[in-house]
Protein backbone atom coordinates (compact mmCIF):
# COMPACT_ATOMS: atom_id res chain seq x y z
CA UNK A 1 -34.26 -40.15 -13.21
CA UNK A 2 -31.53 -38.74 -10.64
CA UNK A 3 -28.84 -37.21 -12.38
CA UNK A 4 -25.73 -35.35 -10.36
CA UNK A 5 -23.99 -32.96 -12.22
CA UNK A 6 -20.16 -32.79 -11.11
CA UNK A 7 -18.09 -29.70 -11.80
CA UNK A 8 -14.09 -31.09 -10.98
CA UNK A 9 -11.61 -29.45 -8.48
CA UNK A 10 -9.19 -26.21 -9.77
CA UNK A 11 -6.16 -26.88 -8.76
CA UNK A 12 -4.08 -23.11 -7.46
CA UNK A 13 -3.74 -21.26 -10.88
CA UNK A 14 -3.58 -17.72 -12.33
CA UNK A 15 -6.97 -17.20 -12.68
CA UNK A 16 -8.39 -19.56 -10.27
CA UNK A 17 -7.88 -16.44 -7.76
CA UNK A 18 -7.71 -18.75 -4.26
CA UNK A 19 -5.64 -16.15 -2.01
CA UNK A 20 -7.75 -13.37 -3.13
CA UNK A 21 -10.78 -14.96 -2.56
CA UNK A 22 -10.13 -15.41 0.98
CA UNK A 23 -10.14 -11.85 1.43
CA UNK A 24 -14.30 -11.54 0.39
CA UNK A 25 -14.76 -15.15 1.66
CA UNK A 26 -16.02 -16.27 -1.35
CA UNK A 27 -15.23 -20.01 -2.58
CA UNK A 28 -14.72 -19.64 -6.28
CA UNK A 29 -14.20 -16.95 -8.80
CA UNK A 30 -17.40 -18.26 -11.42
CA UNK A 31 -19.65 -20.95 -11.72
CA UNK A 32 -19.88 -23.54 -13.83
CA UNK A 33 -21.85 -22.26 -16.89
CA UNK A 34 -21.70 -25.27 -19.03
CA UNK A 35 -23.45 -27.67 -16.65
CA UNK A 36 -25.86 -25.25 -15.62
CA UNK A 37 -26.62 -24.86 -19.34
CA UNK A 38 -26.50 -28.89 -19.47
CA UNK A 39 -28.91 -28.97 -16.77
CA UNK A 40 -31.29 -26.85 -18.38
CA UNK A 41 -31.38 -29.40 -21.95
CA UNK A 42 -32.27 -32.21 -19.50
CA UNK A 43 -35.73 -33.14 -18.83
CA UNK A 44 -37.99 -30.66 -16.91
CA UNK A 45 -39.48 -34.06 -14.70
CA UNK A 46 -35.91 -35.25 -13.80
CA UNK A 47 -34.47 -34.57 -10.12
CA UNK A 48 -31.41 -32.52 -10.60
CA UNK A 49 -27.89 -31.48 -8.01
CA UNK A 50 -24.97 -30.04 -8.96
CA UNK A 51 -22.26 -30.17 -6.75
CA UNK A 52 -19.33 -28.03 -7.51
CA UNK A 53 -16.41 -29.50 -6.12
CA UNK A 54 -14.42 -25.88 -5.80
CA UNK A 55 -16.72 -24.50 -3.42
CA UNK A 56 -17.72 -27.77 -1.43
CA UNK A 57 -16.77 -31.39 -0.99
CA UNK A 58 -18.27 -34.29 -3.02
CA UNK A 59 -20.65 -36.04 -0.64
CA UNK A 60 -20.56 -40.25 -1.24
CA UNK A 61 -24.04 -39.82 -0.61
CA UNK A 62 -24.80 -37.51 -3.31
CA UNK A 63 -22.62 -40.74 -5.60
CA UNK A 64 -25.13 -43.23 -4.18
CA UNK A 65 -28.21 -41.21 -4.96
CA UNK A 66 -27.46 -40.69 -8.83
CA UNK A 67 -28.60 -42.59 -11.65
CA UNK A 68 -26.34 -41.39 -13.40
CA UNK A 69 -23.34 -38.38 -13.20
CA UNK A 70 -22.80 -35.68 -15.58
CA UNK A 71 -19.14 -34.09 -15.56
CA UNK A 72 -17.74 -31.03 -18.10
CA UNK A 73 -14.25 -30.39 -17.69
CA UNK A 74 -11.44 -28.51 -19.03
CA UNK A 75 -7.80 -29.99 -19.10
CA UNK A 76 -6.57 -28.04 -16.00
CA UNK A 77 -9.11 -30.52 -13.83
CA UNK A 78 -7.90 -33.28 -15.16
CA UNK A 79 -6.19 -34.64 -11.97
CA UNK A 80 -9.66 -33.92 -10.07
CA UNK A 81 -11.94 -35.88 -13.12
CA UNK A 82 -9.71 -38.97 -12.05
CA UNK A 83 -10.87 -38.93 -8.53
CA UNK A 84 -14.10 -38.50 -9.74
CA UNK A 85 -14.03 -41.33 -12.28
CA UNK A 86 -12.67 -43.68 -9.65
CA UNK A 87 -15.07 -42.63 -7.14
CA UNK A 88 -18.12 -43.38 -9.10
CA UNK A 89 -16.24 -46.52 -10.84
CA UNK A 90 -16.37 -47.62 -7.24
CA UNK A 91 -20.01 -47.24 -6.61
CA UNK A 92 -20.73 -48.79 -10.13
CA UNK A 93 -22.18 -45.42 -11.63
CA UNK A 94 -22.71 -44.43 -15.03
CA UNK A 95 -20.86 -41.12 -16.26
CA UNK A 96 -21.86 -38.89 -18.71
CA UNK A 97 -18.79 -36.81 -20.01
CA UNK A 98 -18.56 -33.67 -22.32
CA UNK A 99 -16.60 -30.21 -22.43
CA UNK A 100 -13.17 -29.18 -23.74
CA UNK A 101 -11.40 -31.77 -21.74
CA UNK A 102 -13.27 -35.30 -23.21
CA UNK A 103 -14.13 -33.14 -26.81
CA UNK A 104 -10.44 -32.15 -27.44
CA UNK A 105 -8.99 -35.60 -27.09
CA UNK A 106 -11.69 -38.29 -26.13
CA UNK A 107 -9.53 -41.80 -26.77
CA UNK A 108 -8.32 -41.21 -23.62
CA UNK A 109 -11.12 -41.47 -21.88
CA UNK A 110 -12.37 -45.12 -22.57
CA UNK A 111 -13.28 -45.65 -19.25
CA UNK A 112 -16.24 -43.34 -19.43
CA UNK A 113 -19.64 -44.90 -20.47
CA UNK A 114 -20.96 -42.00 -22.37
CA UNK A 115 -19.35 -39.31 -24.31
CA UNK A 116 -21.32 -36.33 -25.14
CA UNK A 117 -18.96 -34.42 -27.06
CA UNK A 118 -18.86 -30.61 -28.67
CA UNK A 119 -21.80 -28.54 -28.47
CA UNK A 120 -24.15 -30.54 -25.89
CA UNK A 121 -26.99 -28.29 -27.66
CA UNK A 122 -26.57 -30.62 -30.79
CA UNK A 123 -25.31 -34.31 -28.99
CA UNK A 124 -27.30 -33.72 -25.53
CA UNK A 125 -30.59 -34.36 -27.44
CA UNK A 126 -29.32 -37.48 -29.59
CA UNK A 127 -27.87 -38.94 -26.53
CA UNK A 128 -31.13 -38.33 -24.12
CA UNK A 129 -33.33 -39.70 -27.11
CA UNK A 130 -31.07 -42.64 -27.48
CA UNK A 131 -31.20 -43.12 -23.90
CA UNK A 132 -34.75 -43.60 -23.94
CA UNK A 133 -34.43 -46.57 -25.95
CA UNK A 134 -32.00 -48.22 -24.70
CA UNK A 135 -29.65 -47.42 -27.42
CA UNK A 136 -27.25 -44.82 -26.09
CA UNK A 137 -23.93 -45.03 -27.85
CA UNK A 138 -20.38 -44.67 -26.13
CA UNK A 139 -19.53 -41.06 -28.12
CA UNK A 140 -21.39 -38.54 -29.74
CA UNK A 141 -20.07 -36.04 -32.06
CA UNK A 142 -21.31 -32.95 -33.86
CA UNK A 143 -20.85 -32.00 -37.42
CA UNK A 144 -21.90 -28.68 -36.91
CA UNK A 145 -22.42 -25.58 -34.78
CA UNK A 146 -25.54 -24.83 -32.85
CA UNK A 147 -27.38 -22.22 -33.31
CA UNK A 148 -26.67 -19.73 -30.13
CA UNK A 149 -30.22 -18.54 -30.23
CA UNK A 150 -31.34 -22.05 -29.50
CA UNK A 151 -28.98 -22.15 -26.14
CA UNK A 152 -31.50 -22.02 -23.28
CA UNK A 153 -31.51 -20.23 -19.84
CA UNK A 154 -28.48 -21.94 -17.42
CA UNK A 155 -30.38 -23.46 -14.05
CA UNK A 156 -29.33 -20.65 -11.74
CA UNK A 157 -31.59 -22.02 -9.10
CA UNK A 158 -29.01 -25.63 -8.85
CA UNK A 159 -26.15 -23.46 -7.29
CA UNK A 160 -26.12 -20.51 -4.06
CA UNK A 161 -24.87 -17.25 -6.74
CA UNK A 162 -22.70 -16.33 -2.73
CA UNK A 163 -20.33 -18.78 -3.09
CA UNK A 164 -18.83 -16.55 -6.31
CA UNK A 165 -17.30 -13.50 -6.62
CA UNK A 166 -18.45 -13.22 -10.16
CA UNK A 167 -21.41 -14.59 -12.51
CA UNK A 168 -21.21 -15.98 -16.21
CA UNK A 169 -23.22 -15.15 -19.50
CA UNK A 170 -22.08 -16.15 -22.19
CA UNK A 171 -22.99 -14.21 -26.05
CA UNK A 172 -21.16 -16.06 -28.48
CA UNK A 173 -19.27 -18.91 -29.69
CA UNK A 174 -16.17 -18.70 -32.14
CA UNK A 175 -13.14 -16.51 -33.20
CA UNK A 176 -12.36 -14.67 -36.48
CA UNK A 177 -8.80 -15.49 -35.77
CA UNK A 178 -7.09 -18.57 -36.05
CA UNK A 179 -3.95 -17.78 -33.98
CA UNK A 180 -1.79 -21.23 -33.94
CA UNK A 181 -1.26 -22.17 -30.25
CA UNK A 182 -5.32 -21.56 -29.65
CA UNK A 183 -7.66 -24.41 -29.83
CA UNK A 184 -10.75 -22.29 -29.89
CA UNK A 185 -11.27 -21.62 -33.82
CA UNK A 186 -10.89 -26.54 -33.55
CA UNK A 187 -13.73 -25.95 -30.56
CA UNK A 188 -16.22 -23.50 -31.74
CA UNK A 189 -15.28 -22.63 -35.21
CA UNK A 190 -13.91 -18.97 -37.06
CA UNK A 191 -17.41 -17.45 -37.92
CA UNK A 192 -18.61 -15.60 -34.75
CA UNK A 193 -22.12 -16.75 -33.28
CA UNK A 194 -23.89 -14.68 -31.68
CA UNK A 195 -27.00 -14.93 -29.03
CA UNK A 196 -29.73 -12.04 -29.56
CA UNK A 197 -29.80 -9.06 -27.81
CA UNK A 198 -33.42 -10.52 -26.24
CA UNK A 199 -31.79 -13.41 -25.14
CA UNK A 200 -28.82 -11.88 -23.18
CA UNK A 201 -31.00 -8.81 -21.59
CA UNK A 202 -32.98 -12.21 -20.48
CA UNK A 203 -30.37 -13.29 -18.76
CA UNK A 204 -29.42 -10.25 -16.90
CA UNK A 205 -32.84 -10.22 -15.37
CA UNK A 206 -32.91 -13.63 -14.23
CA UNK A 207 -29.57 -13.20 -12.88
CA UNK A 208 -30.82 -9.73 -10.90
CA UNK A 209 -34.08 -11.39 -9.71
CA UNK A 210 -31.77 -13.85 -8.10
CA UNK A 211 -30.72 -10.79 -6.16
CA UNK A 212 -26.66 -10.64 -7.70
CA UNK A 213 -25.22 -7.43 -7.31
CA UNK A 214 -21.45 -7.23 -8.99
CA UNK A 215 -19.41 -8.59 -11.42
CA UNK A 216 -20.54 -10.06 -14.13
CA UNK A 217 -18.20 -12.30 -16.90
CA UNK A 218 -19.08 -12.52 -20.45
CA UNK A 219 -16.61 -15.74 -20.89
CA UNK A 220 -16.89 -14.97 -24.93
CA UNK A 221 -12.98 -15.90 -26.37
CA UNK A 222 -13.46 -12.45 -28.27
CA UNK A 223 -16.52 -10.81 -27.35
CA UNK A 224 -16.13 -8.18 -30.33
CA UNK A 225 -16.05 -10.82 -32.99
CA UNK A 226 -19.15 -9.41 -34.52
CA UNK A 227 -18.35 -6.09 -33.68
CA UNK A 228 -21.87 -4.89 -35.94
CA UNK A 229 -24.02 -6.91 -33.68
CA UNK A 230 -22.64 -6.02 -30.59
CA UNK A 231 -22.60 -2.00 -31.53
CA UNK A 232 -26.33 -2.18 -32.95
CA UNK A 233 -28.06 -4.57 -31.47
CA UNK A 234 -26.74 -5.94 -27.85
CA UNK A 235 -24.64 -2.94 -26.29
CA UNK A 236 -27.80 -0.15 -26.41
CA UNK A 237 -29.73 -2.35 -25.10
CA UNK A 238 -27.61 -3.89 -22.14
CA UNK A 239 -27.16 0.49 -21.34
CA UNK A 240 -31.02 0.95 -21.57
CA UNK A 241 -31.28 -2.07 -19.05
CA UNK A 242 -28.44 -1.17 -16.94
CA UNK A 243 -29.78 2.23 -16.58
CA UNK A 244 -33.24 1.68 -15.84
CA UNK A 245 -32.17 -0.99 -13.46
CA UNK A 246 -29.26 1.60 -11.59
CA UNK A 247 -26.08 -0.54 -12.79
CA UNK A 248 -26.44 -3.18 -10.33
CA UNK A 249 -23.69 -5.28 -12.50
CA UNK A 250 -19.93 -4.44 -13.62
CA UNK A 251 -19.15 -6.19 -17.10
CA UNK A 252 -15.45 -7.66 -17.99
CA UNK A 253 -14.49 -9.88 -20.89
CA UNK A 254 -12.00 -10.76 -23.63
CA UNK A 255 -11.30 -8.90 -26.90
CA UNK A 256 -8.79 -8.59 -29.75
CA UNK A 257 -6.76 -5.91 -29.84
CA UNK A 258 -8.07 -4.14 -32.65
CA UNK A 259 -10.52 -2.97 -29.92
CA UNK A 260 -8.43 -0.21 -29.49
CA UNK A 261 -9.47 1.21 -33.28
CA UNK A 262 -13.41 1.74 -32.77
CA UNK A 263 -13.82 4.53 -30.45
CA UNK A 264 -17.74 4.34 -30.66
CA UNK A 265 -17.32 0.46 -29.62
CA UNK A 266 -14.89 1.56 -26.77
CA UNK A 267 -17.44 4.45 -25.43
CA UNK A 268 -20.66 1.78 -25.72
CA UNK A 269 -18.51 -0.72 -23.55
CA UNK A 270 -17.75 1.45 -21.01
CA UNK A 271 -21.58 3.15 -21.09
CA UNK A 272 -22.76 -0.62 -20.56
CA UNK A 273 -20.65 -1.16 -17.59
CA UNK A 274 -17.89 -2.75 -18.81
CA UNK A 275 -14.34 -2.12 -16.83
CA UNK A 276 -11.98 -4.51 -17.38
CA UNK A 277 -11.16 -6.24 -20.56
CA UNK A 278 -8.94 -9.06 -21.37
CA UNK A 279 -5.97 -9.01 -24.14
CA UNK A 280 -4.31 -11.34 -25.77
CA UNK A 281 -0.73 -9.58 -26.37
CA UNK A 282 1.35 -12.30 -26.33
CA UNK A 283 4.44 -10.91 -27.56
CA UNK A 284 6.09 -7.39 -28.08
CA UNK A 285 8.42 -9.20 -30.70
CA UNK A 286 6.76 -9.14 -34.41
CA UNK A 287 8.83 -12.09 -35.37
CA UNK A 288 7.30 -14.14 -32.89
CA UNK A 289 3.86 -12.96 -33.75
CA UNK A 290 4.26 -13.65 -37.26
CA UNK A 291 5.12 -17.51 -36.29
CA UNK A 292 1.79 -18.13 -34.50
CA UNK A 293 -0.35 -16.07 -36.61
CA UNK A 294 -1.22 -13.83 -34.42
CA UNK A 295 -1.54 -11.13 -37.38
CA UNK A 296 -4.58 -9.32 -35.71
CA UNK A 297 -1.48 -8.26 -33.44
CA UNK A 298 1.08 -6.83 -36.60
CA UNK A 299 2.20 -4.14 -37.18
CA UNK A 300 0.79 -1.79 -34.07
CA UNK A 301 1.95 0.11 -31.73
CA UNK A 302 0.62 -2.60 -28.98
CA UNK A 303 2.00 -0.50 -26.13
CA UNK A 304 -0.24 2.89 -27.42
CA UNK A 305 -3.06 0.69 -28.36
CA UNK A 306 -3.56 -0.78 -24.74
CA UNK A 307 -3.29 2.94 -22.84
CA UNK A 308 -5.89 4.43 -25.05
CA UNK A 309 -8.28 1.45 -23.94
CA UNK A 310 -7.24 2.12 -20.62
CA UNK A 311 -7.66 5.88 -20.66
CA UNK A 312 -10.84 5.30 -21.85
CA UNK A 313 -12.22 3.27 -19.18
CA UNK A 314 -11.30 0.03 -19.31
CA UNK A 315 -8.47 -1.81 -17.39
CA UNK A 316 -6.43 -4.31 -19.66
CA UNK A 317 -5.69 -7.61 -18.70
CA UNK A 318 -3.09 -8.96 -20.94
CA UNK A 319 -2.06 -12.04 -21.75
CA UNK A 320 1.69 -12.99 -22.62
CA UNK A 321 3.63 -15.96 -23.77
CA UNK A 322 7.58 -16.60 -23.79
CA UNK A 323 9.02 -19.92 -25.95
CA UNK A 324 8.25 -19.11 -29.34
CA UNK A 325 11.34 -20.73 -31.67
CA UNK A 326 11.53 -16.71 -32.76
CA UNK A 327 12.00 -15.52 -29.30
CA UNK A 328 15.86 -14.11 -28.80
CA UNK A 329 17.17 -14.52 -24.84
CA UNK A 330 16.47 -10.60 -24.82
CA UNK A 331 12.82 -11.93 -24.53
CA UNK A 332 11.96 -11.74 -21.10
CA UNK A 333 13.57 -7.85 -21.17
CA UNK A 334 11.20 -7.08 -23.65
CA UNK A 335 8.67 -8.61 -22.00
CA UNK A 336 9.31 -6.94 -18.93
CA UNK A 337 9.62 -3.62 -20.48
CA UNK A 338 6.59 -3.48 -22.69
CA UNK A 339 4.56 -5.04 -19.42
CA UNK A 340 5.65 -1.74 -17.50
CA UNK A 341 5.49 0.81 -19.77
CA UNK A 342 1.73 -0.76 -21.15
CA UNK A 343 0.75 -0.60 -17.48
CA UNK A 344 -1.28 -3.59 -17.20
CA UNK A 345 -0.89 -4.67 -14.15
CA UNK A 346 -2.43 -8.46 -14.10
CA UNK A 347 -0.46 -9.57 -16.78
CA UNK A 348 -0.43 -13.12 -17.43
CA UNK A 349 2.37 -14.45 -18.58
CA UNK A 350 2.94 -17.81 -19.48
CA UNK A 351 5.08 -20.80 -21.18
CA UNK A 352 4.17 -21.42 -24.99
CA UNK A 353 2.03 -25.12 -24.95
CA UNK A 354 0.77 -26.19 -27.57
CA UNK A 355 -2.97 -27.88 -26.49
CA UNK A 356 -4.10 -31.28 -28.43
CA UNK A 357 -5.99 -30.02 -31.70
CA UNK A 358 -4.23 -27.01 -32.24
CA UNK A 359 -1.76 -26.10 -35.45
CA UNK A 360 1.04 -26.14 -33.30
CA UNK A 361 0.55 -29.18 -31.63
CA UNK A 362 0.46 -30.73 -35.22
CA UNK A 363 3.58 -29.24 -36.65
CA UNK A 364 5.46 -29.84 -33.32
CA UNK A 365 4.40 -33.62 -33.65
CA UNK A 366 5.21 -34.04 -36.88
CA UNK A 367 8.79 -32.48 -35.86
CA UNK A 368 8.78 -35.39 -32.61
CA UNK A 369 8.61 -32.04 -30.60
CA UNK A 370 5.86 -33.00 -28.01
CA UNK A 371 5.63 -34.11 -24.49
CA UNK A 372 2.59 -35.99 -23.46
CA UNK A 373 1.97 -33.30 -20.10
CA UNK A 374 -0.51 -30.97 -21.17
CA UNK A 375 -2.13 -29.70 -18.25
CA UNK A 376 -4.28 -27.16 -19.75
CA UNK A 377 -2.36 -24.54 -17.42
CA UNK A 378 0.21 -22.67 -19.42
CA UNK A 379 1.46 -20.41 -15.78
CA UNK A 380 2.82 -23.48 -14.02
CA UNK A 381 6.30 -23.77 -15.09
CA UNK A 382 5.76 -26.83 -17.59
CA UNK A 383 5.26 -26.78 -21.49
CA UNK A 384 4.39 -30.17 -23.16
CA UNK A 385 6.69 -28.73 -26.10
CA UNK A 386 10.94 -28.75 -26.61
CA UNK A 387 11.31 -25.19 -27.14
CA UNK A 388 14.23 -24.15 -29.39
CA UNK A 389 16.10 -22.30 -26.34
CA UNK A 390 15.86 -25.09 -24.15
CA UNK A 391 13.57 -26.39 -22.17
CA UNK A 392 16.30 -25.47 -18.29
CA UNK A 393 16.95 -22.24 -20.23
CA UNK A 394 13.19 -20.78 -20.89
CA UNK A 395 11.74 -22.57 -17.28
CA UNK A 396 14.93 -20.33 -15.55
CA UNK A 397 14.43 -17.20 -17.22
CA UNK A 398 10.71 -17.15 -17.09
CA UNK A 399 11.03 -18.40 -13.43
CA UNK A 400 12.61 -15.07 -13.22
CA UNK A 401 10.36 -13.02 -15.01
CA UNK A 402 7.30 -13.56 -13.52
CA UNK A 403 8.61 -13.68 -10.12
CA UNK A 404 10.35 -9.79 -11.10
CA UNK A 405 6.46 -8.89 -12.48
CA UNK A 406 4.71 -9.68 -9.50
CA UNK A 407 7.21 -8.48 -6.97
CA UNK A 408 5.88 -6.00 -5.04
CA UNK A 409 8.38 -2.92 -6.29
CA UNK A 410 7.57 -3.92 -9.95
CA UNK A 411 3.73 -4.91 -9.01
CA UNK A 412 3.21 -1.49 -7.31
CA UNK A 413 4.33 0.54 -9.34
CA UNK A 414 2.29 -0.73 -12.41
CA UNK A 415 -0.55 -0.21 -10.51
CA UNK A 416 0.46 3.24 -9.56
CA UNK A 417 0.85 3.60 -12.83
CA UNK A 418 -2.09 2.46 -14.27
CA UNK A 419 -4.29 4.51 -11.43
CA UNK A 420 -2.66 7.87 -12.65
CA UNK A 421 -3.65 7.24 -16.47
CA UNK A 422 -6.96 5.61 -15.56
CA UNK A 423 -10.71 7.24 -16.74
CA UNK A 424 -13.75 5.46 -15.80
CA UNK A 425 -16.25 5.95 -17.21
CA UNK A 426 -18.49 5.98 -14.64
CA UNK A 427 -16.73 7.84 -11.13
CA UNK A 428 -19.43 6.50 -8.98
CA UNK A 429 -18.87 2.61 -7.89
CA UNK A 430 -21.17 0.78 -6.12
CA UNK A 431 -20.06 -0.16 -2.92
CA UNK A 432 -20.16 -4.08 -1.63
CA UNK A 433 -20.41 -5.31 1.84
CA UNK A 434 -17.32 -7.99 0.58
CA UNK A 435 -15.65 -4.82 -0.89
CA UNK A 436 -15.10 -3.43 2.57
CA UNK A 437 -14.55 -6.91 3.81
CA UNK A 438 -11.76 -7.36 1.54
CA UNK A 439 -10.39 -3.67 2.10
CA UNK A 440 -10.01 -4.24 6.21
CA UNK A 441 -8.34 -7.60 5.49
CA UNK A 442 -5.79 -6.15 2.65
CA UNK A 443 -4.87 -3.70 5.42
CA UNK A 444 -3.46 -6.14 7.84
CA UNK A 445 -2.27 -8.57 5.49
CA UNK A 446 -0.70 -6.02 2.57
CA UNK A 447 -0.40 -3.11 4.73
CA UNK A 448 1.02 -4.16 7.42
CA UNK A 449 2.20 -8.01 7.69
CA UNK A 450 3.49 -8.37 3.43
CA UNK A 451 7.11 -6.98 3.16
CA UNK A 452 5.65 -4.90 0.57
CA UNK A 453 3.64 -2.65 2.27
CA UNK A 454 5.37 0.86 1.67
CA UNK A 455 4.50 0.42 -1.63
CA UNK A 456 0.55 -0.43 -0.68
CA UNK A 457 0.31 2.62 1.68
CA UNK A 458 2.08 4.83 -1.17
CA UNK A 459 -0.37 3.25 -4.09
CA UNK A 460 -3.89 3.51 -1.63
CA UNK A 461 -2.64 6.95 -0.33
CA UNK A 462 -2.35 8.50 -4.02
CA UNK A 463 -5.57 6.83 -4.81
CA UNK A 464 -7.65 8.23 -1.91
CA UNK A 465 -6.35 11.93 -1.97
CA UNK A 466 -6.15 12.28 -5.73
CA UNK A 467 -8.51 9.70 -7.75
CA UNK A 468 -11.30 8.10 -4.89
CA UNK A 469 -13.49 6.68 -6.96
CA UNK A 470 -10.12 4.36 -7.99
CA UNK A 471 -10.03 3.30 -4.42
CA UNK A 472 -11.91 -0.24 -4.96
CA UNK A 473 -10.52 -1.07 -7.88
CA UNK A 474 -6.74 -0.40 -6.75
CA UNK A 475 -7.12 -2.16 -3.53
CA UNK A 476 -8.94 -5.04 -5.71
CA UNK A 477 -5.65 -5.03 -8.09
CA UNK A 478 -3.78 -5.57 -4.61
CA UNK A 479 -5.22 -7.94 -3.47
CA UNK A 480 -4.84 -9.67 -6.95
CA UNK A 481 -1.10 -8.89 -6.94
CA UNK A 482 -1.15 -10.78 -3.49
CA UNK A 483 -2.69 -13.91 -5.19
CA UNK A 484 -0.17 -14.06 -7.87
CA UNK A 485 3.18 -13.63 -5.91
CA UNK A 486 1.50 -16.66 -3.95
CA UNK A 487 1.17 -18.86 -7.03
CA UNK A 488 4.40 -18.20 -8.44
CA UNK A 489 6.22 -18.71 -5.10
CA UNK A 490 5.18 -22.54 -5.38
């Protein structure tokens, strides 16, 4: 059996990082981790290519080889899953579908011969054995979870690891909070679970015996879920191997904010390599978190709580969302404000949507409040919801939010900002032939050709003379701020 695994086409989002990739000449930010996982449930005896379409073109050939053509998706690819179904419609080919996309709403996606829906760990097998007979249904479903510590090794060897600036592991599946707007908790469930610490120190060698040397991206929605797991088990071990092996890998992934109350889980972090974490903020305005039960987020002082993670080594990445029916038209102020004075400088900041599945997207039906456009990207100036302000009213003002955020003035001084708080914890960074690739190409294009670049001489000049072991990460941050002005400029 020939089977071609298809990841779709991003198209330019926040976090698809396509102007700052060009400065490391690498094609795309991560990999695709489900299908490599996919790939690995398949048979051992079965030929095997995965073509991801971000980091090269689909080949007709590739089509015409395949007996038959795996695709995982989320909702943001939906315009490139088209042009693949129509492709392989074309050539008479038999797709295989699964992934957030097909799982979250799958009647819309009759066209497709097989649907292998939820966790593939649990309908992979019942499909491939139906398969086999000649039996294979149209959809497959799971009534459970899988058990993580039955999730086997992703094929590292179907993909080249230097097309992407960063690799993927994934720990665990599932979110102790059941925030409204989120569709995770209707995906993977509220009970964390959790991969061994065996398992994911098994990973980290397969991934350095394939010779990567950098970033690394636990993609867990909240990787402290089971914060007594993570503390006993997973985090001394990940520092014995990181030490032993010379910290060949940085770590960054998402948390709640009640990170910022465990100082022990904090300092194991940061001893494991982790520098960067990602924060779901949302809103400064407690009204507004109260609405989408976001009550993980009540009744803190979110501003405080984000410094001391940063003054303890890790840079927060926040996330934030205007066009809750609480928020006032002082909003975007507020927003602004807390954005600064928090100093996280790659804020995300996005319109309220309310994806298929979700809480909200059943209350806002039920109150003939939603638009059938859900695009899955929540940073492109389009809600599928009638927010309470007005839908001309919250596109204009948060038009002119983010546009004020990423400006270089605003962006700049963040960052300076941030650099003059910040405490690794580790001063010694290990230095990347892309890293100085990148720097050389930030200087012509930030520091010299970008109308900006006063305020990237004054931000690298601070950071050489008074915290150089900053250097990389500020002219990273940069080069990031560079990406985002160019997204939001569209």
């Amino acid at each position: 059996m020939k089977i071609l695994l298809l990841y779709p086409e991003y198209p330019d989002t926040f976090w698809s990082l396509k102007y700052a990739l060009k400065f490391t000449n690498k094609k795309s930010a991560h990999p695709p981790l489900g299908l490599l996982t996919v790939a690995s449930l398949l048979p051992s005896e079965w030929e095997k290519k995965l073509v991801d379409m971000n980091v090269q073109e689909l080949n007709e050939k590739d089509v015409e080889w395949a007996d038959y053509i795996f695709i995982s998706a989320m909702n943001v690819q939906i315009d490139s899953v088209k042009e693949i179904i129509n492709i392989c419609k074309k050539k008479n080919k038999r797709i295989v579908a699964g992934g957030p996309l097909f799982s979250i709403e799958p009647e819309k996606f009759n066209e497709i011969d097989y649907l292998v829906l939820d966790e593939g760990e649990i309908t992979l097998p019942r499909f491939l054995e139906d398969l086999n007979k000649n039996e294979a249904k149209h959809i497959y479903r799971a009534e459970e979870f899988t058990d993580m510590e039955s999730v086997p090794l992703p094929s590292w060897n179907l993909i080249n690891l230097k097309n992407y600036f960063s690799m993927c592991i994934q720990y665990s599946r599932g979110c102790p909070y059941d925030c409204e707007f989120c569709n995770i908790t209707s995906l993977f469930g509220r009970k964390p679970r959790v991969k061994s610490a065996e398992q994911i120190i098994q990973e980290l060698e397969i991934l350095y015996k394939h010779k990567w040397r950098g970033p690394v991206f636990f993609v867990d929605d909240n990787f402290i879920g089971n914060k007594k797991h993570l503390k006993e088990k997973v985090l001394p071990e990940i520092i014995k191997w990181m030490e032993k092996k010379k910290y060949p890998f940085t770590f960054f992934t998402e948390a709640s904010i009640n990170l910022a109350d465990d100082d022990e889980l904090i300092e194991l972090l940061v001893k494991a390599g982790f520098d960067k974490v990602f924060v779901g903020i949302e809103t400064p305005a407690e009204e507004s978190l109260k609405e989408c039960n976001k009550f993980i987020n009540l009744g803190r002082d979110l501003e405080m709580d984000v410094r001391k993670i940063q003054k303890n080594g890790l840079q927060v990445q926040g996330g934030f969302i205007v066009g809750f029916d609480s928020d006032k038209p002082s909003i975007f102020k507020r927003q602004l404000e807390f954005i600064q004075k928090s100093k996280i400088v790659v804020a995300m900041v996005g319109l309220l949507n309310a994806p298929p599945g979700t809480k909200l997207f059943k209350k806002l039906k039920q109150e003939n409040r939603i638009l059938e456009r859900f695009l899955g990207n929540n940073t492109d100036f389009i809600t599928n919801i009638i927010p309470r302000m007005g839908y001309e009213r919250l596109v204009k003002e948060y038009r002119k939010l983010v546009n004020k955020i990423y400006s270089p003035k605003v962006y700049y001084e963040r960052l300076l900002g941030f650099i003059r708080e910040y405490r690794p914890g580790r001063k010694k960074a290990r230095m990347r032939w892309d890293y100085i690739k990148a720097f050389i190409k930030s200087v012509y294009i930030l520091g010299i050709r970008e109308s900006g670049r006063r305020y990237y001489w004054k931000t690298l000049f601070y950071t050489f003379f008074r915290k150089p072991f900053a250097l990389p990460m500020a002219v990273g941050l940069a080069i990031y701020g560079y990406h985002f002005r160019k997204v939001f400029a569209r």
